[in-house]
PDB file of N, CA and C in Angstrom:
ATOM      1  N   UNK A   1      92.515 105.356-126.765  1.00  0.00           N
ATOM      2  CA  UNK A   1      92.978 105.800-125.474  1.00  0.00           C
ATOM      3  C   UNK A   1      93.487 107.232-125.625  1.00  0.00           C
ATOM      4  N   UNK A   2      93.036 108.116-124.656  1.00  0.00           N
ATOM      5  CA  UNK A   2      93.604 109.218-124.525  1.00  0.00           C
ATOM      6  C   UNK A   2      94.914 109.446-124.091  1.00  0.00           C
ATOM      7  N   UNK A   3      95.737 110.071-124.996  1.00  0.00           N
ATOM      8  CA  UNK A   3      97.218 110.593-124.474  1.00  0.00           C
ATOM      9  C   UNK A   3      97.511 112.302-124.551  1.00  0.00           C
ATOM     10  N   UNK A   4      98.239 112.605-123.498  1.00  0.00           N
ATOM     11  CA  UNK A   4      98.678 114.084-123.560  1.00  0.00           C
ATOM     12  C   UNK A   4     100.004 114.010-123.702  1.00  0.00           C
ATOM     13  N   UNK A   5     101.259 115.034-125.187  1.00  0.00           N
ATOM     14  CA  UNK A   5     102.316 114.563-125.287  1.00  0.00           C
ATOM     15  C   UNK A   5     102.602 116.605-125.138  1.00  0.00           C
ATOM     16  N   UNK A   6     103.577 116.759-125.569  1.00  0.00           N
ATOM     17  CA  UNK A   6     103.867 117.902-125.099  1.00  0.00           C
ATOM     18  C   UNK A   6     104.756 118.203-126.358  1.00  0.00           C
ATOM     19  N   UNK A   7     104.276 119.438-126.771  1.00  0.00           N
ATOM     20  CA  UNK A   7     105.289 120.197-128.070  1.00  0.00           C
ATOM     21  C   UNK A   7     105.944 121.023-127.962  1.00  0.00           C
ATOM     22  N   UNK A   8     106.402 121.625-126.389  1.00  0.00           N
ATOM     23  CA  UNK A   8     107.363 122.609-126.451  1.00  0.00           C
ATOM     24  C   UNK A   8     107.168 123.045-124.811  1.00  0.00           C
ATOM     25  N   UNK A   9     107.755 123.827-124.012  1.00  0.00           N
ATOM     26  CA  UNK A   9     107.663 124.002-122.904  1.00  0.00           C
ATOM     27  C   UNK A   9     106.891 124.443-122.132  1.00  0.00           C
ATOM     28  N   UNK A  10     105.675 124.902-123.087  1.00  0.00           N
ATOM     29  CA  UNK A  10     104.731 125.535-122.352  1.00  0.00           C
ATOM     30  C   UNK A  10     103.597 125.150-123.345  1.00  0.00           C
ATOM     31  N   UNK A  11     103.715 123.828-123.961  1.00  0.00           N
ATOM     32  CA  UNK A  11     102.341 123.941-125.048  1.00  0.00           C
ATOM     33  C   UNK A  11     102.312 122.113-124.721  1.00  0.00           C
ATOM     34  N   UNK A  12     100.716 121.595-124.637  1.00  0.00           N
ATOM     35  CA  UNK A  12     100.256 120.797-124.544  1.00  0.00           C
ATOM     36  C   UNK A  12      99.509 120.354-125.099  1.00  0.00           C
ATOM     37  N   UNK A  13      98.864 119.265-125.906  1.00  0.00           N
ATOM     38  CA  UNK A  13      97.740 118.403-126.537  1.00  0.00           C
ATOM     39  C   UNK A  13      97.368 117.241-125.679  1.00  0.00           C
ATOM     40  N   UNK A  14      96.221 117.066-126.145  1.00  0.00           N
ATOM     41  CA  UNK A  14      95.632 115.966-125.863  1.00  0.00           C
ATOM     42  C   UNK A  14      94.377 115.137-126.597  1.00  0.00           C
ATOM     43  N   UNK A  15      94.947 113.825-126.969  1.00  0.00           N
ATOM     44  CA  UNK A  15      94.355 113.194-128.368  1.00  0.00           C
ATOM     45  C   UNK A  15      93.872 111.898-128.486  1.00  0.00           C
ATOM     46  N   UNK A  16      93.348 111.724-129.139  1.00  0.00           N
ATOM     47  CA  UNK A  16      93.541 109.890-129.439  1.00  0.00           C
ATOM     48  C   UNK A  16      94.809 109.184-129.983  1.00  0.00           C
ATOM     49  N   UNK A  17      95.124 108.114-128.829  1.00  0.00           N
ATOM     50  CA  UNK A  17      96.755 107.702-129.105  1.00  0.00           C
ATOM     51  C   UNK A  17      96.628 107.367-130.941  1.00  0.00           C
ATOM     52  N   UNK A  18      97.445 107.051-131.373  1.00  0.00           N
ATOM     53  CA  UNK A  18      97.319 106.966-132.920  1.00  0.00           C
ATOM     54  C   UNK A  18      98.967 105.880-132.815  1.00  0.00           C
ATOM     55  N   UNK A  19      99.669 106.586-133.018  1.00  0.00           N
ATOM     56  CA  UNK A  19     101.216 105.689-133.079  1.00  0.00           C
ATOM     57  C   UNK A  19     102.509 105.925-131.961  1.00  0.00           C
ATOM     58  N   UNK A  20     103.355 104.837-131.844  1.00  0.00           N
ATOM     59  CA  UNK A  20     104.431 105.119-130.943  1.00  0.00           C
ATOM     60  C   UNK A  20     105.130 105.479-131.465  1.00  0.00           C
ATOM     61  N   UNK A  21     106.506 105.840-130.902  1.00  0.00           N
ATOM     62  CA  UNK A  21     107.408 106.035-132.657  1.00  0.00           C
ATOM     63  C   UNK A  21     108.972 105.577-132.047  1.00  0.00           C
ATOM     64  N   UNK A  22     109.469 105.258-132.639  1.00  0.00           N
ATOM     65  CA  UNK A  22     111.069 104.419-132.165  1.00  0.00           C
ATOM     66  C   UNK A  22     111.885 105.296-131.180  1.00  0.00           C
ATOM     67  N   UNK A  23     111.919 106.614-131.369  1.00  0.00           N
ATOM     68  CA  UNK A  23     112.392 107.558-131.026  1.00  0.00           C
ATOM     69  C   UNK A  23     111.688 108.001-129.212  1.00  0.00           C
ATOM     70  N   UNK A  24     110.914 107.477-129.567  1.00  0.00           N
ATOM     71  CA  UNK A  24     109.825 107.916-127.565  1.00  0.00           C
ATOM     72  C   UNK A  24     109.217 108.764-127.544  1.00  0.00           C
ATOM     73  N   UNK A  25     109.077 109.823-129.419  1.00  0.00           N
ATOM     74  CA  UNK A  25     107.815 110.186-129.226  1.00  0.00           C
ATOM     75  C   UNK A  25     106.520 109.633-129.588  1.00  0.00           C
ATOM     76  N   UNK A  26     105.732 110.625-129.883  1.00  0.00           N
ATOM     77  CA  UNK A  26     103.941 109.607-129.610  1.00  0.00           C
ATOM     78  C   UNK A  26     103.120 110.475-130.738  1.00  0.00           C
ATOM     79  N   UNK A  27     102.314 109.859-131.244  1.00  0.00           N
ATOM     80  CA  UNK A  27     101.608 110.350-132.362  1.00  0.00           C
ATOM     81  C   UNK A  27     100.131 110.466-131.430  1.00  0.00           C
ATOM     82  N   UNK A  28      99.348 111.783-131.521  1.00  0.00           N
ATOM     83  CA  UNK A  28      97.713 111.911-131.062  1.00  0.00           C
ATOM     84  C   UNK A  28      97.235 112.649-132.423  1.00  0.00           C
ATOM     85  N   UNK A  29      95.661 112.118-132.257  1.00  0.00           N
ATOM     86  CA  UNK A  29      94.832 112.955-133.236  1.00  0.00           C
ATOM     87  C   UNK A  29      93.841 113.618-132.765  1.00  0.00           C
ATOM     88  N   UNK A  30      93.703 115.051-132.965  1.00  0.00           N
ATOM     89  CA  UNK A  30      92.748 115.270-132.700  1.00  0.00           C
ATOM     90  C   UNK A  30      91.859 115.921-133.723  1.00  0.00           C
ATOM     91  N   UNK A  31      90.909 115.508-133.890  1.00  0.00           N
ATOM     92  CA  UNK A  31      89.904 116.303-135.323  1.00  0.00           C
ATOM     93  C   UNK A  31      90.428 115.549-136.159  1.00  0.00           C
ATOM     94  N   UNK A  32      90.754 116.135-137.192  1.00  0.00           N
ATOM     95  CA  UNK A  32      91.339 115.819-138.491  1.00  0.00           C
ATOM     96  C   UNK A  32      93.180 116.000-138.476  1.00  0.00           C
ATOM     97  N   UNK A  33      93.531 116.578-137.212  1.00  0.00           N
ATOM     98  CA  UNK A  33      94.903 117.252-137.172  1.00  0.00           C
ATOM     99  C   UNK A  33      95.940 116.100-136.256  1.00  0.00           C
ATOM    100  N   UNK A  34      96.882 115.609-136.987  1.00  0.00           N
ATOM    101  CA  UNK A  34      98.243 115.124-135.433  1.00  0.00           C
ATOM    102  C   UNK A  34      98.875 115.447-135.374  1.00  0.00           C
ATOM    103  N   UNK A  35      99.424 115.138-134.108  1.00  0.00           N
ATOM    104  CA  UNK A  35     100.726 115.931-133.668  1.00  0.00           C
ATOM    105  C   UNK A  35     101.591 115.145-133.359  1.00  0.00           C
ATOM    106  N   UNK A  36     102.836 115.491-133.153  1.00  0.00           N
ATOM    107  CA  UNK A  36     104.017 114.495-132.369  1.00  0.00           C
ATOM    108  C   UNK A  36     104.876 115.540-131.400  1.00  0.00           C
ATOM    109  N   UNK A  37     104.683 114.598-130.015  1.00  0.00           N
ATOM    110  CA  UNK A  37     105.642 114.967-129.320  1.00  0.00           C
ATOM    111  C   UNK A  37     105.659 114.325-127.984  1.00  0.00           C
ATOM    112  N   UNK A  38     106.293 114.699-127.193  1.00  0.00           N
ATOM    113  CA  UNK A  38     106.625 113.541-126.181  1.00  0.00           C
ATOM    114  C   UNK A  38     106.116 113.201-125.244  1.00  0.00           C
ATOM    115  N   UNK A  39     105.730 112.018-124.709  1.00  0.00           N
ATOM    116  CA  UNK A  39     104.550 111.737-124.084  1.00  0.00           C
ATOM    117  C   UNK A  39     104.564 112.535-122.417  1.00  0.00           C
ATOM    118  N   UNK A  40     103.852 112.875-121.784  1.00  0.00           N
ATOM    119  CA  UNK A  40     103.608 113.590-120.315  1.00  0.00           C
ATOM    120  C   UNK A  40     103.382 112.411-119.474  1.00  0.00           C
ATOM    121  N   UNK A  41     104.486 112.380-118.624  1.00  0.00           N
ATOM    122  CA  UNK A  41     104.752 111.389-117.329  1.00  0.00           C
ATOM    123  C   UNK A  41     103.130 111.470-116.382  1.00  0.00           C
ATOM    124  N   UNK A  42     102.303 110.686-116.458  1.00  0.00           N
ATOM    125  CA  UNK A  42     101.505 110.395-115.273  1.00  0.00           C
ATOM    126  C   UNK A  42     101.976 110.260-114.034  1.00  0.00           C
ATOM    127  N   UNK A  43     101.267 110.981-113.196  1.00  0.00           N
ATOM    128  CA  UNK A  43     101.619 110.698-111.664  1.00  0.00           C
ATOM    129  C   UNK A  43     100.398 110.214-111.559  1.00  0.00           C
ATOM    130  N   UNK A  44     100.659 108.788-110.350  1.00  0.00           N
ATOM    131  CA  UNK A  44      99.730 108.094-109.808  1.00  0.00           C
ATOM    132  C   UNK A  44     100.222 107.878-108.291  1.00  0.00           C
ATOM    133  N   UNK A  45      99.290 108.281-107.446  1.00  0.00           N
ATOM    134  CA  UNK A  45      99.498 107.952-106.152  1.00  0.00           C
ATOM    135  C   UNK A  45      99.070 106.696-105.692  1.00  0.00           C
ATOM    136  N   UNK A  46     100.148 106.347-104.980  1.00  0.00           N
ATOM    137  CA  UNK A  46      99.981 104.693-104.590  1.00  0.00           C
ATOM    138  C   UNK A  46      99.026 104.417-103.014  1.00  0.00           C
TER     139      UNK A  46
END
């Protein structure tokens, strides 16, 4: 599953989910590379 988590205020990824982590951030991979940081709130209109 694709997740987008966010590493700083103006910087974004987007990866294959990989791990959760106790803390509420989120592990993605992309390529060979992961990252951690905190997951990006979906908006869904009802």
């Amino acid at each position: 599953m694709l997740r987008t988590i966010s590493l700083g205020s103006c910087v974004s990824v987007q990866g294959v989910l990989v791990n959760q982590l106790a803390d509420g951030k989120v592990v993605v991979k992309v390529d060979e590379k992961t990252f951690v940081g905190f997951p990006v709130q979906t908006i869904r209109k009802s």
